[in-house]
PDB file of N, CA and C in Angstrom:
ATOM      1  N   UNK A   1      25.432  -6.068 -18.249  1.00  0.00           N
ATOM      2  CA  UNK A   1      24.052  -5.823 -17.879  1.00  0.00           C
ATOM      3  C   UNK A   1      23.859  -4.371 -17.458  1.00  0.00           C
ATOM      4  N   UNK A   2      22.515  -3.694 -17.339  1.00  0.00           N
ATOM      5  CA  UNK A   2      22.491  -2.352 -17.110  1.00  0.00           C
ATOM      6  C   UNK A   2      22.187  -2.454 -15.311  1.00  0.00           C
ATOM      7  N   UNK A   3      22.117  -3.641 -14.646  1.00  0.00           N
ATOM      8  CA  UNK A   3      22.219  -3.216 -13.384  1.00  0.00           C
ATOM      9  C   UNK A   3      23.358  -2.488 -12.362  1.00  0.00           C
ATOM     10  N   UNK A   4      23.184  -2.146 -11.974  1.00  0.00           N
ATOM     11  CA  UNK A   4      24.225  -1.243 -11.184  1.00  0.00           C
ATOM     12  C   UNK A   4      25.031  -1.989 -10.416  1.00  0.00           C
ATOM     13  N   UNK A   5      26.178  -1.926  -9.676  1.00  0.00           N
ATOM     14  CA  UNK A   5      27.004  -2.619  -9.202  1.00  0.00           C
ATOM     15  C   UNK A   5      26.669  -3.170  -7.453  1.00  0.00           C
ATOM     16  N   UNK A   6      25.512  -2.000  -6.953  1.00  0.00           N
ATOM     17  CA  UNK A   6      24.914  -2.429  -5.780  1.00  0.00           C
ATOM     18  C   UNK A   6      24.089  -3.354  -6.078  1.00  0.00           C
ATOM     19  N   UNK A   7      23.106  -3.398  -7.288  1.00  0.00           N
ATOM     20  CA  UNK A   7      21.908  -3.986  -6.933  1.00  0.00           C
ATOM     21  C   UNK A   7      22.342  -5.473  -7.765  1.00  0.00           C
ATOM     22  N   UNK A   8      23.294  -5.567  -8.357  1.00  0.00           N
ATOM     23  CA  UNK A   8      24.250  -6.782  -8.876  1.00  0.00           C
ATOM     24  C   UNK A   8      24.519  -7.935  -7.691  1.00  0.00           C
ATOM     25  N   UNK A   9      24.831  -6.835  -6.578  1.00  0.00           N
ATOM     26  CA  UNK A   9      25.236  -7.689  -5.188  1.00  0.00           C
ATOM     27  C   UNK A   9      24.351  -8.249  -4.561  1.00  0.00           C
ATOM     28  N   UNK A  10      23.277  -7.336  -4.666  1.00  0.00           N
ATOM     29  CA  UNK A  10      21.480  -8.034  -3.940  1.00  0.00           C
ATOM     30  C   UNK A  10      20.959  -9.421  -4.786  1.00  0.00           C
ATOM     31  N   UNK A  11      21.308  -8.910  -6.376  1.00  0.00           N
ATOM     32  CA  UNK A  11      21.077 -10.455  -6.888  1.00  0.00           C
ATOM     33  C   UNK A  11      21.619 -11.781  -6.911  1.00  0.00           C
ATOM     34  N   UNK A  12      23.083 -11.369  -6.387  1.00  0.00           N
ATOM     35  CA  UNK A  12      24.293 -12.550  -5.862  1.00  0.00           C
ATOM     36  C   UNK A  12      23.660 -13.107  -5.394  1.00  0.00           C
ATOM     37  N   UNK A  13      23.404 -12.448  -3.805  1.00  0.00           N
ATOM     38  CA  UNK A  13      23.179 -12.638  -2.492  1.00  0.00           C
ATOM     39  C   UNK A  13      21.898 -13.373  -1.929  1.00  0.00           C
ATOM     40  N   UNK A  14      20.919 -12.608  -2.757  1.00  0.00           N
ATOM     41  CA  UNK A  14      19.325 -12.874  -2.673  1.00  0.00           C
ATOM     42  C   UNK A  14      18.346 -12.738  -3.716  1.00  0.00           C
ATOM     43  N   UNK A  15      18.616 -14.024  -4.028  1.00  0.00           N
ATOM     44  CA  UNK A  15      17.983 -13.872  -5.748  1.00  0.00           C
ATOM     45  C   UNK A  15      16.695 -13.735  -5.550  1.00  0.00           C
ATOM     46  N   UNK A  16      15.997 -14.447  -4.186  1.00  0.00           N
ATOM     47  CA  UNK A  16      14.741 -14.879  -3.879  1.00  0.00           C
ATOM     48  C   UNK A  16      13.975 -13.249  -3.458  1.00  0.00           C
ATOM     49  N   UNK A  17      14.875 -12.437  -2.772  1.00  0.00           N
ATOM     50  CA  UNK A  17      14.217 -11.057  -2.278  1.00  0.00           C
ATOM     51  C   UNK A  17      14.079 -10.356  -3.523  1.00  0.00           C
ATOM     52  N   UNK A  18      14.966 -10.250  -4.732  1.00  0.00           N
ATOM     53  CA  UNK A  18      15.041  -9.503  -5.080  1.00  0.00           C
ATOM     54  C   UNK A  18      13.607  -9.387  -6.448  1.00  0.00           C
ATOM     55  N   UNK A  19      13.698 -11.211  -6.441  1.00  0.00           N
ATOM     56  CA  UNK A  19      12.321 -11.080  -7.225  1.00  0.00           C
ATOM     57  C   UNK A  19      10.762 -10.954  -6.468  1.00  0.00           C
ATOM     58  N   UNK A  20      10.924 -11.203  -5.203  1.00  0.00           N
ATOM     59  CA  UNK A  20       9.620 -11.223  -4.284  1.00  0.00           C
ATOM     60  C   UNK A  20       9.435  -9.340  -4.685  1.00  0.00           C
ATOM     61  N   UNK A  21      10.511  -8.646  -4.209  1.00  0.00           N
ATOM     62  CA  UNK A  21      10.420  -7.148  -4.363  1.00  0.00           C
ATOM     63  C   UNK A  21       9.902  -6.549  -5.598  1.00  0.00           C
ATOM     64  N   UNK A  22       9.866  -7.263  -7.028  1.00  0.00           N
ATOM     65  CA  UNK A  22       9.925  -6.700  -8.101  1.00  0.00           C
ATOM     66  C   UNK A  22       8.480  -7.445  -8.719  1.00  0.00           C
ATOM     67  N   UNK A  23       8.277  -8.380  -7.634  1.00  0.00           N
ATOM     68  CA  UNK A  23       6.894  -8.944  -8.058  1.00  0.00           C
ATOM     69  C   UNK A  23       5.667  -8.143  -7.459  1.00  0.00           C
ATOM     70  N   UNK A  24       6.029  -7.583  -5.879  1.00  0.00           N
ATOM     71  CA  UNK A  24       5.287  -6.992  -4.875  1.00  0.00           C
ATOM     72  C   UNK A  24       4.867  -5.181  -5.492  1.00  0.00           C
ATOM     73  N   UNK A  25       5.905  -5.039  -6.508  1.00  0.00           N
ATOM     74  CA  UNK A  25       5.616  -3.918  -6.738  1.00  0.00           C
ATOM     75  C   UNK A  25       5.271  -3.590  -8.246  1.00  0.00           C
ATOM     76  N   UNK A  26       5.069  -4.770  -8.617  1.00  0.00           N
ATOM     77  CA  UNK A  26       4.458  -4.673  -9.977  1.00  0.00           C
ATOM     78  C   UNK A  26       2.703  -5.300  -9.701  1.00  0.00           C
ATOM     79  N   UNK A  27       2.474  -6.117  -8.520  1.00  0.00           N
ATOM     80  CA  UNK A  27       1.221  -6.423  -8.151  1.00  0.00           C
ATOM     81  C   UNK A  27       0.941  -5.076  -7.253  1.00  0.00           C
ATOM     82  N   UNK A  28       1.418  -4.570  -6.321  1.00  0.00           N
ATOM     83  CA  UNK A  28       0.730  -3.704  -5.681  1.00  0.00           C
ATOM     84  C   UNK A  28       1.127  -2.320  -6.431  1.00  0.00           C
ATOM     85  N   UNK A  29       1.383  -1.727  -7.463  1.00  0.00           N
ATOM     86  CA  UNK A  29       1.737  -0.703  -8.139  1.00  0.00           C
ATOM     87  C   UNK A  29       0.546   0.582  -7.774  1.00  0.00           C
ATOM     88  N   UNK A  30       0.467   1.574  -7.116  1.00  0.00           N
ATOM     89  CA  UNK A  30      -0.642   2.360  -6.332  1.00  0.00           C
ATOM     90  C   UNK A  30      -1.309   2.643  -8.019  1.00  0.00           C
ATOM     91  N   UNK A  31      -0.977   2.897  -9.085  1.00  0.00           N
ATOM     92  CA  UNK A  31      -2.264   2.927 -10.237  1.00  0.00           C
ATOM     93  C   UNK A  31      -3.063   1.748 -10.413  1.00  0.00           C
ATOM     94  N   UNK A  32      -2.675   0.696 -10.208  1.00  0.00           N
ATOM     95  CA  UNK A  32      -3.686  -0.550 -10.336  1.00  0.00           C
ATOM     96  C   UNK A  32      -4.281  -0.741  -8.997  1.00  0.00           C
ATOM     97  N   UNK A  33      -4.042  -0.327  -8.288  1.00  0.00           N
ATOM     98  CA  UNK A  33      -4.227  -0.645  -7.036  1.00  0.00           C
ATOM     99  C   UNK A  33      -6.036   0.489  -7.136  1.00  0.00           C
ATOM    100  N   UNK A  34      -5.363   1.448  -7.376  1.00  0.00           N
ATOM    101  CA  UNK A  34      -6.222   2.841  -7.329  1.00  0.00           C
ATOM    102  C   UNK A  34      -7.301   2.373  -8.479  1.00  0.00           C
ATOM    103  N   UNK A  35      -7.023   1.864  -9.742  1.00  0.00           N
ATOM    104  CA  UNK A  35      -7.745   1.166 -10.696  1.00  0.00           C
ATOM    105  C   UNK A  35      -8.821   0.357 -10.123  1.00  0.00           C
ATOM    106  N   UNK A  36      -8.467  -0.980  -9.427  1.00  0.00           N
ATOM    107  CA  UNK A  36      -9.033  -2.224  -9.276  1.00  0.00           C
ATOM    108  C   UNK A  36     -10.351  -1.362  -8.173  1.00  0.00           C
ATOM    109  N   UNK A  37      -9.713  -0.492  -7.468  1.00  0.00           N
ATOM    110  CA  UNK A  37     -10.563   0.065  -6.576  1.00  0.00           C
ATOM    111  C   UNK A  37     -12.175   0.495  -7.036  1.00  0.00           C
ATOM    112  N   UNK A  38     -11.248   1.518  -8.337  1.00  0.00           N
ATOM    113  CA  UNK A  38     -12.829   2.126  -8.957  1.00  0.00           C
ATOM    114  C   UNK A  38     -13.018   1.277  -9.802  1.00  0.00           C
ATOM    115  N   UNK A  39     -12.824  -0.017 -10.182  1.00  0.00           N
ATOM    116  CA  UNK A  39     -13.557  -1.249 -10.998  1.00  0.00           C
ATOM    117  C   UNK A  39     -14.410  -1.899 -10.316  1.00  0.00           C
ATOM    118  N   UNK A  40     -14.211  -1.984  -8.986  1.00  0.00           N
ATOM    119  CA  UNK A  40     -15.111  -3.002  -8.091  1.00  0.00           C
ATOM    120  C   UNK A  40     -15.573  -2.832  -7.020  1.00  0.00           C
ATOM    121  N   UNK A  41     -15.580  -0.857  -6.725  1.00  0.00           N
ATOM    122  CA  UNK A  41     -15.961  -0.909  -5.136  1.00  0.00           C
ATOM    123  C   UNK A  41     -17.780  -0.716  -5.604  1.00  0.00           C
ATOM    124  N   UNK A  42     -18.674  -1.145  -4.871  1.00  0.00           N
ATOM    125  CA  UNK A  42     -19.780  -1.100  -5.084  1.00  0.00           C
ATOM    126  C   UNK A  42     -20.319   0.694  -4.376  1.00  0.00           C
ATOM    127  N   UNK A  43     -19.688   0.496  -3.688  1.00  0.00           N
ATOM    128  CA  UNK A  43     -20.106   2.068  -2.739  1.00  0.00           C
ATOM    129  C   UNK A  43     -18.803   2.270  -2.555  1.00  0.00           C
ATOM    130  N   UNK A  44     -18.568   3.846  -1.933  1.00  0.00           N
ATOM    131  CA  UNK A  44     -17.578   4.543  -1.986  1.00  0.00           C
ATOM    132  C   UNK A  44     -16.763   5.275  -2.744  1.00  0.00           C
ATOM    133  N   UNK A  45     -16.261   6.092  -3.117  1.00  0.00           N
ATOM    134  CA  UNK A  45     -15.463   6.942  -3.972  1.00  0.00           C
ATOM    135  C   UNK A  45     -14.436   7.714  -3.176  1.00  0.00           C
ATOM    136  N   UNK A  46     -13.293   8.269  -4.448  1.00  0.00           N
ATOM    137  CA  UNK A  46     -11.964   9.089  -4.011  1.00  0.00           C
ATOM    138  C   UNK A  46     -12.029  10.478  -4.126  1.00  0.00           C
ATOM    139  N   UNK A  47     -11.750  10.823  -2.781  1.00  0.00           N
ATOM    140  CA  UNK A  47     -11.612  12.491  -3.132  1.00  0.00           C
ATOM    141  C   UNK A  47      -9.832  12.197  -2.734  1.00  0.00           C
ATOM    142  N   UNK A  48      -9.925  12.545  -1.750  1.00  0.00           N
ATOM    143  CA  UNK A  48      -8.199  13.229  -1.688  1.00  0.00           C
ATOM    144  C   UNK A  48      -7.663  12.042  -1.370  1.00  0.00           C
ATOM    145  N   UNK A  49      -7.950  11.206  -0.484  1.00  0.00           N
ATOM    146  CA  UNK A  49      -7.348  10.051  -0.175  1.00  0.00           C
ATOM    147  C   UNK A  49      -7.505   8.731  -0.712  1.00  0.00           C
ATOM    148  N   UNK A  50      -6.570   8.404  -1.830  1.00  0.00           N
ATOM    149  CA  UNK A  50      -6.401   7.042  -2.580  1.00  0.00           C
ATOM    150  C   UNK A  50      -6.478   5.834  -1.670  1.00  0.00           C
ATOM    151  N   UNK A  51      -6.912   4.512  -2.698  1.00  0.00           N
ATOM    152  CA  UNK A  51      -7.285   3.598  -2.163  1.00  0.00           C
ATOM    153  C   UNK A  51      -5.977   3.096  -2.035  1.00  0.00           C
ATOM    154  N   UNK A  52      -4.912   3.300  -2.626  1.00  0.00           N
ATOM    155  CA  UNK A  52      -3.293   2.823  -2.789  1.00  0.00           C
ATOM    156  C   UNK A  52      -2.272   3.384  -1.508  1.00  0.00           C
ATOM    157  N   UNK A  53      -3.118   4.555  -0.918  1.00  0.00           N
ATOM    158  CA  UNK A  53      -2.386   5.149  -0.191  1.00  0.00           C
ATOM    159  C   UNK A  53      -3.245   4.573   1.609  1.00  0.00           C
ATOM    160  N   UNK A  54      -3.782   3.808   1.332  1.00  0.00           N
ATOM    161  CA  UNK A  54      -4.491   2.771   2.366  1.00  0.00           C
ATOM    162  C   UNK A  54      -3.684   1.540   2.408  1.00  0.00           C
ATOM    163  N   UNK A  55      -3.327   1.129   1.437  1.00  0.00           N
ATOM    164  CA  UNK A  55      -2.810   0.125   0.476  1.00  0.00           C
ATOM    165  C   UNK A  55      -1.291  -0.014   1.696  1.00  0.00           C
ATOM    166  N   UNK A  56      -0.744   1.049   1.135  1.00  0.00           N
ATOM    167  CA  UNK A  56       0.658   1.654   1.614  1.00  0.00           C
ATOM    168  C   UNK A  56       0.497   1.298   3.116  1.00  0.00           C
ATOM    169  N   UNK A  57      -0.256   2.130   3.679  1.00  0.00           N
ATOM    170  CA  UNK A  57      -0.260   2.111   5.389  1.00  0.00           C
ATOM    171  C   UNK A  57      -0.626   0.753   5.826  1.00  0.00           C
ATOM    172  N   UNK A  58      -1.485   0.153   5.261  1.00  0.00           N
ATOM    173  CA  UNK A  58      -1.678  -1.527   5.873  1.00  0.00           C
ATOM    174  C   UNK A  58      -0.447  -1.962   5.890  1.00  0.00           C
ATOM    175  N   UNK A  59      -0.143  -1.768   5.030  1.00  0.00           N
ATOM    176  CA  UNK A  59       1.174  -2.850   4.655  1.00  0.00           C
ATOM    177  C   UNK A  59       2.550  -2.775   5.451  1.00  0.00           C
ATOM    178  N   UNK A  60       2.613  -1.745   5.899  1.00  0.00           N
ATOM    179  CA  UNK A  60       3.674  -1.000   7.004  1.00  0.00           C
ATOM    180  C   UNK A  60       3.151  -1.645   8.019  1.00  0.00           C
ATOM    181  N   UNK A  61       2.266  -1.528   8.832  1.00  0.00           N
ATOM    182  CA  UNK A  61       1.529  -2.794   9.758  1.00  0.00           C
ATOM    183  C   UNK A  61       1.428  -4.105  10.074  1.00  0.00           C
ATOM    184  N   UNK A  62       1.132  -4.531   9.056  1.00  0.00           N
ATOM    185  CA  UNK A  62       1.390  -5.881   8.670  1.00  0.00           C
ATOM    186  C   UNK A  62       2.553  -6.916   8.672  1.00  0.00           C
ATOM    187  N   UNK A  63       3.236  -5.627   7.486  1.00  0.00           N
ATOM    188  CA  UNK A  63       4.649  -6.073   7.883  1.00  0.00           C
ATOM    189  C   UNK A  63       5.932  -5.824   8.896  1.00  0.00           C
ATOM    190  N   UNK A  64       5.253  -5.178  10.112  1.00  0.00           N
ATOM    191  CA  UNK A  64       6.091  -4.512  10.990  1.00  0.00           C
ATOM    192  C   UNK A  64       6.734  -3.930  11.454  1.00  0.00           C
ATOM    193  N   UNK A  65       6.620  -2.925   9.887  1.00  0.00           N
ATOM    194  CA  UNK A  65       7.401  -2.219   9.686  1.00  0.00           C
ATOM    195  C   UNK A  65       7.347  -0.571  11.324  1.00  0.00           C
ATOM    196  N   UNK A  66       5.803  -0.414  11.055  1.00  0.00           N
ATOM    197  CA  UNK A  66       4.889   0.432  11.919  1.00  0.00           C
ATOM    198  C   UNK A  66       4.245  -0.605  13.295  1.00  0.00           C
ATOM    199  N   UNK A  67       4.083  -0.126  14.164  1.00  0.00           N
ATOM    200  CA  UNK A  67       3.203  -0.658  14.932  1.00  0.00           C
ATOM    201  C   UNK A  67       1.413  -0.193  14.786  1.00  0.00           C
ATOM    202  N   UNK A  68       1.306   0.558  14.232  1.00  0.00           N
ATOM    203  CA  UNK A  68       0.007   1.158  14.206  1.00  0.00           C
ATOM    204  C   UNK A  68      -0.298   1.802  12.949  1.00  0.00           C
ATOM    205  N   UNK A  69      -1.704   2.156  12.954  1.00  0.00           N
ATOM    206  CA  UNK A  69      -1.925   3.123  11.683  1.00  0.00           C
ATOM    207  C   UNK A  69      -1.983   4.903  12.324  1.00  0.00           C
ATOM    208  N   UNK A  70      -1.753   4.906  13.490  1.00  0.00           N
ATOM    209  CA  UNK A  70      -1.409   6.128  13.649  1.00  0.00           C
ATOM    210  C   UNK A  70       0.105   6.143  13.634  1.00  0.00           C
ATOM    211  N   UNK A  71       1.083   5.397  13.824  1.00  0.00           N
ATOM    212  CA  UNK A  71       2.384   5.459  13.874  1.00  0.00           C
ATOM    213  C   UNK A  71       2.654   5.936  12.306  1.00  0.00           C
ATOM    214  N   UNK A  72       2.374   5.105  11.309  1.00  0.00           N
ATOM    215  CA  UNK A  72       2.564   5.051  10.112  1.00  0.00           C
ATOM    216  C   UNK A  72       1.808   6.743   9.537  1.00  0.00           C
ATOM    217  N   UNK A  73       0.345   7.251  10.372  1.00  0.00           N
ATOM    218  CA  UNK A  73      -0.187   8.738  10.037  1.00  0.00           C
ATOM    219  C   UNK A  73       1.083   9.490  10.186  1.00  0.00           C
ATOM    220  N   UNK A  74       1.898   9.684  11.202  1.00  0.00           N
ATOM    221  CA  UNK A  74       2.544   9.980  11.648  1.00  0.00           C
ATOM    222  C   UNK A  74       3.466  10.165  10.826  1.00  0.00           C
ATOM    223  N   UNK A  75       4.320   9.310  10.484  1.00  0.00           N
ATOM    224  CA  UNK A  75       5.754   9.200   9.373  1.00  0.00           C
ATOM    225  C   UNK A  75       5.507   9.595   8.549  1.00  0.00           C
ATOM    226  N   UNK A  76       4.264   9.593   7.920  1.00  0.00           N
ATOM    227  CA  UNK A  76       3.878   9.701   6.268  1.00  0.00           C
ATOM    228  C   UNK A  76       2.931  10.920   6.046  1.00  0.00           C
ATOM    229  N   UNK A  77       2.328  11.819   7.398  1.00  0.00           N
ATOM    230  CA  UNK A  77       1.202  12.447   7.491  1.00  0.00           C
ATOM    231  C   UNK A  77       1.181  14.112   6.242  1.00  0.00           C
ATOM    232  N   UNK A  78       2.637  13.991   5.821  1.00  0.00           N
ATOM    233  CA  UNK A  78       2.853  14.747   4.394  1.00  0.00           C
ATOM    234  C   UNK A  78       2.495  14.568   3.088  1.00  0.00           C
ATOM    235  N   UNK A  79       2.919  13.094   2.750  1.00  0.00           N
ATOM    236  CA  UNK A  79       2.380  12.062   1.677  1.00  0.00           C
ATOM    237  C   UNK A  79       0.553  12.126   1.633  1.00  0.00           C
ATOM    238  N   UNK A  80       0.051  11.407   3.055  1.00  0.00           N
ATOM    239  CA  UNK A  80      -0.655  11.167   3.124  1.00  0.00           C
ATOM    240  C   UNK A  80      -1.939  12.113   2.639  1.00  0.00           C
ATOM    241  N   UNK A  81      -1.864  13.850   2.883  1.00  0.00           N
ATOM    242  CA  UNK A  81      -2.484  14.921   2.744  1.00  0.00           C
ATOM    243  C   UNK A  81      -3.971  14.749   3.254  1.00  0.00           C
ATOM    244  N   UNK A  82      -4.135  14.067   4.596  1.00  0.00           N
ATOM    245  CA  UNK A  82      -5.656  14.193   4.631  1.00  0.00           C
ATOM    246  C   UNK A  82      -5.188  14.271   6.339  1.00  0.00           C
ATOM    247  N   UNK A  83      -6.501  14.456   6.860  1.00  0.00           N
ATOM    248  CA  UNK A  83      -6.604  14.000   8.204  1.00  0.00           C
ATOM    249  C   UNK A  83      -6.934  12.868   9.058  1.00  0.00           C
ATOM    250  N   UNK A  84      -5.772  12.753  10.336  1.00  0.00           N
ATOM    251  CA  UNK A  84      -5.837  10.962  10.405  1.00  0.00           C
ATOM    252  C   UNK A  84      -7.645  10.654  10.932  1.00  0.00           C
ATOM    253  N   UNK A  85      -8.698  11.810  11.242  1.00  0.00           N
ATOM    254  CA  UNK A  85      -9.607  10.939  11.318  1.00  0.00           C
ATOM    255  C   UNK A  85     -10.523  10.562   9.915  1.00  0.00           C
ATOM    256  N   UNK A  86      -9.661  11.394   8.814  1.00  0.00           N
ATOM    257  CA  UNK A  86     -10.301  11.080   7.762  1.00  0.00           C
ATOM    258  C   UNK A  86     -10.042   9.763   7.308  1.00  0.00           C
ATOM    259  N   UNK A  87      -8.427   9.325   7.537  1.00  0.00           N
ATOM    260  CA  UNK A  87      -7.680   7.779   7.319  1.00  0.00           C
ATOM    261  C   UNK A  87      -8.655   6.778   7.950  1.00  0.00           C
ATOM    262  N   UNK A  88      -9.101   6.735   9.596  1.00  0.00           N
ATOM    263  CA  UNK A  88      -9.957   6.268  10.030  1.00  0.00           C
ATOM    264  C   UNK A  88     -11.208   6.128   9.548  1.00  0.00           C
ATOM    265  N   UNK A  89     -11.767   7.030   9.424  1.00  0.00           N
ATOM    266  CA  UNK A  89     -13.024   6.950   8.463  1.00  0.00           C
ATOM    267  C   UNK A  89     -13.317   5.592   7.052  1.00  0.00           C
ATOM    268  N   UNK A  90     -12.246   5.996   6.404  1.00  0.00           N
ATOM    269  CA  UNK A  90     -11.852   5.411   5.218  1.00  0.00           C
ATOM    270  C   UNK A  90     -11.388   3.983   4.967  1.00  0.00           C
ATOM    271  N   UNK A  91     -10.993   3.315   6.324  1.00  0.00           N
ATOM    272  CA  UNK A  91      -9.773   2.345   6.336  1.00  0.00           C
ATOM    273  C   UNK A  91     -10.981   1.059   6.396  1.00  0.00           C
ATOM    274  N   UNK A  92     -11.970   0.537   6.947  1.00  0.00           N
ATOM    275  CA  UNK A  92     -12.432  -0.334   6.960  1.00  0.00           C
ATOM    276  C   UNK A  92     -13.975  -0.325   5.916  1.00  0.00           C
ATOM    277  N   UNK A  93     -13.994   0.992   5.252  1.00  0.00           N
ATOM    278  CA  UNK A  93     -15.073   0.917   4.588  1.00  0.00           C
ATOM    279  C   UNK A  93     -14.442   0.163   3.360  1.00  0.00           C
ATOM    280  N   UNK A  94     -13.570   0.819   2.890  1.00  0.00           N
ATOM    281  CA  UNK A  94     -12.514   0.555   1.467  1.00  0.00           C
ATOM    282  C   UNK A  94     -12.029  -0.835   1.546  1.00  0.00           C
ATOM    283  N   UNK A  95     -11.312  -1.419   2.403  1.00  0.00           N
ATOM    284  CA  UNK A  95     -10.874  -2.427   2.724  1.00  0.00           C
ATOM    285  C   UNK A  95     -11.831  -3.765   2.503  1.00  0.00           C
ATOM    286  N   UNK A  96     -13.058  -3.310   2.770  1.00  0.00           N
ATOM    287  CA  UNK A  96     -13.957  -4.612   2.492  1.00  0.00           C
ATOM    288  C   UNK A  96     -15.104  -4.436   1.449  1.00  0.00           C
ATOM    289  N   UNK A  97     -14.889  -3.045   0.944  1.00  0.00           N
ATOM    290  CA  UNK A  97     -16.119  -3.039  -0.531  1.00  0.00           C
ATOM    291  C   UNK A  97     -14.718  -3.488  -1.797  1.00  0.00           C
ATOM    292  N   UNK A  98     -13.525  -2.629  -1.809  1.00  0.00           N
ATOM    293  CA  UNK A  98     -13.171  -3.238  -2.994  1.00  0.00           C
ATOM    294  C   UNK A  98     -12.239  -4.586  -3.069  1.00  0.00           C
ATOM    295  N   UNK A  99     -11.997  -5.099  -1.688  1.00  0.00           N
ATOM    296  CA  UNK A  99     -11.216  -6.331  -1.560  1.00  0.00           C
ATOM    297  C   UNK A  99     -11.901  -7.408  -1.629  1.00  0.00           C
ATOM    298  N   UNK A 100     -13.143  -7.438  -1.317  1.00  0.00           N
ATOM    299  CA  UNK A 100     -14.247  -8.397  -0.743  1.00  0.00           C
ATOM    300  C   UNK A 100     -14.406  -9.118   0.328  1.00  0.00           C
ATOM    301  N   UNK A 101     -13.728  -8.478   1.227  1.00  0.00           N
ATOM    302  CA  UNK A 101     -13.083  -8.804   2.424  1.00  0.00           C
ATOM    303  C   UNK A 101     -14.192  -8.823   3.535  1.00  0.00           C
ATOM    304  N   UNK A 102     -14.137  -9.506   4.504  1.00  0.00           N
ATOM    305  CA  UNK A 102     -14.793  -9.424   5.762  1.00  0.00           C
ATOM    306  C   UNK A 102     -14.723  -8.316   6.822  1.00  0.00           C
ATOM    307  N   UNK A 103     -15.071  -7.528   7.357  1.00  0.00           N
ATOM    308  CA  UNK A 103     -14.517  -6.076   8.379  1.00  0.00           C
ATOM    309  C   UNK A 103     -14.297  -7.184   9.375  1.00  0.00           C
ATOM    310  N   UNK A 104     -13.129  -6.646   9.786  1.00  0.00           N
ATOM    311  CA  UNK A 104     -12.649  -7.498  11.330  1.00  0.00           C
ATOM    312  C   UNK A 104     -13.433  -6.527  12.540  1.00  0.00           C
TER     313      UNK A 104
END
């Protein structure tokens, strides 16, 4: 097989992670992500800060990885290239025009 001899061991070990991982990143892939955005947000548009790169920081949260979305500004505030009150700005408008989501 062309897998490598580490990631051979992850599939031994954890067959179940290794497809949750390869599913999570073929559903959340930041071009479809960034796609679905400008297919269905009714209001709003992208200048510097992607809807994928919102995407990213929830998900660090969520999953516990971060305690916060300033923790996560923080780690990533290179990637990120905007300003965290611009992240703020951005985070609950986006979140519920292209998800269809409720604002908490």
């Amino acid at each position: 097989m062309w897998f490598s001899p580490i990631f051979e061991r992850f599939v031994e070990k954890s067959p179940v992670t290794v497809i949750l991982r390869a599913l999570m990143e073929v559903v959340l892939a930041e071009s479809k992500l960034d796609e679905l955005f400008e297919e269905t947000a009714q209001t709003g548009y992208t200048r510097e800060l992607l809807f994928s790169t919102l995407v990213k920081m929830m998900t660090q949260v969520v999953c516990s990885m971060r305690q916060s979305i300033g923790a996560v500004y923080k780690a990533m505030s290179e990637e990120i290239g905007v300003s965290k009150s611009a992240v703020y700005d951005e985070r609950p408008q986006r979140g519920s025009l292209a998800m269809g989501t409720r604002e908490c």
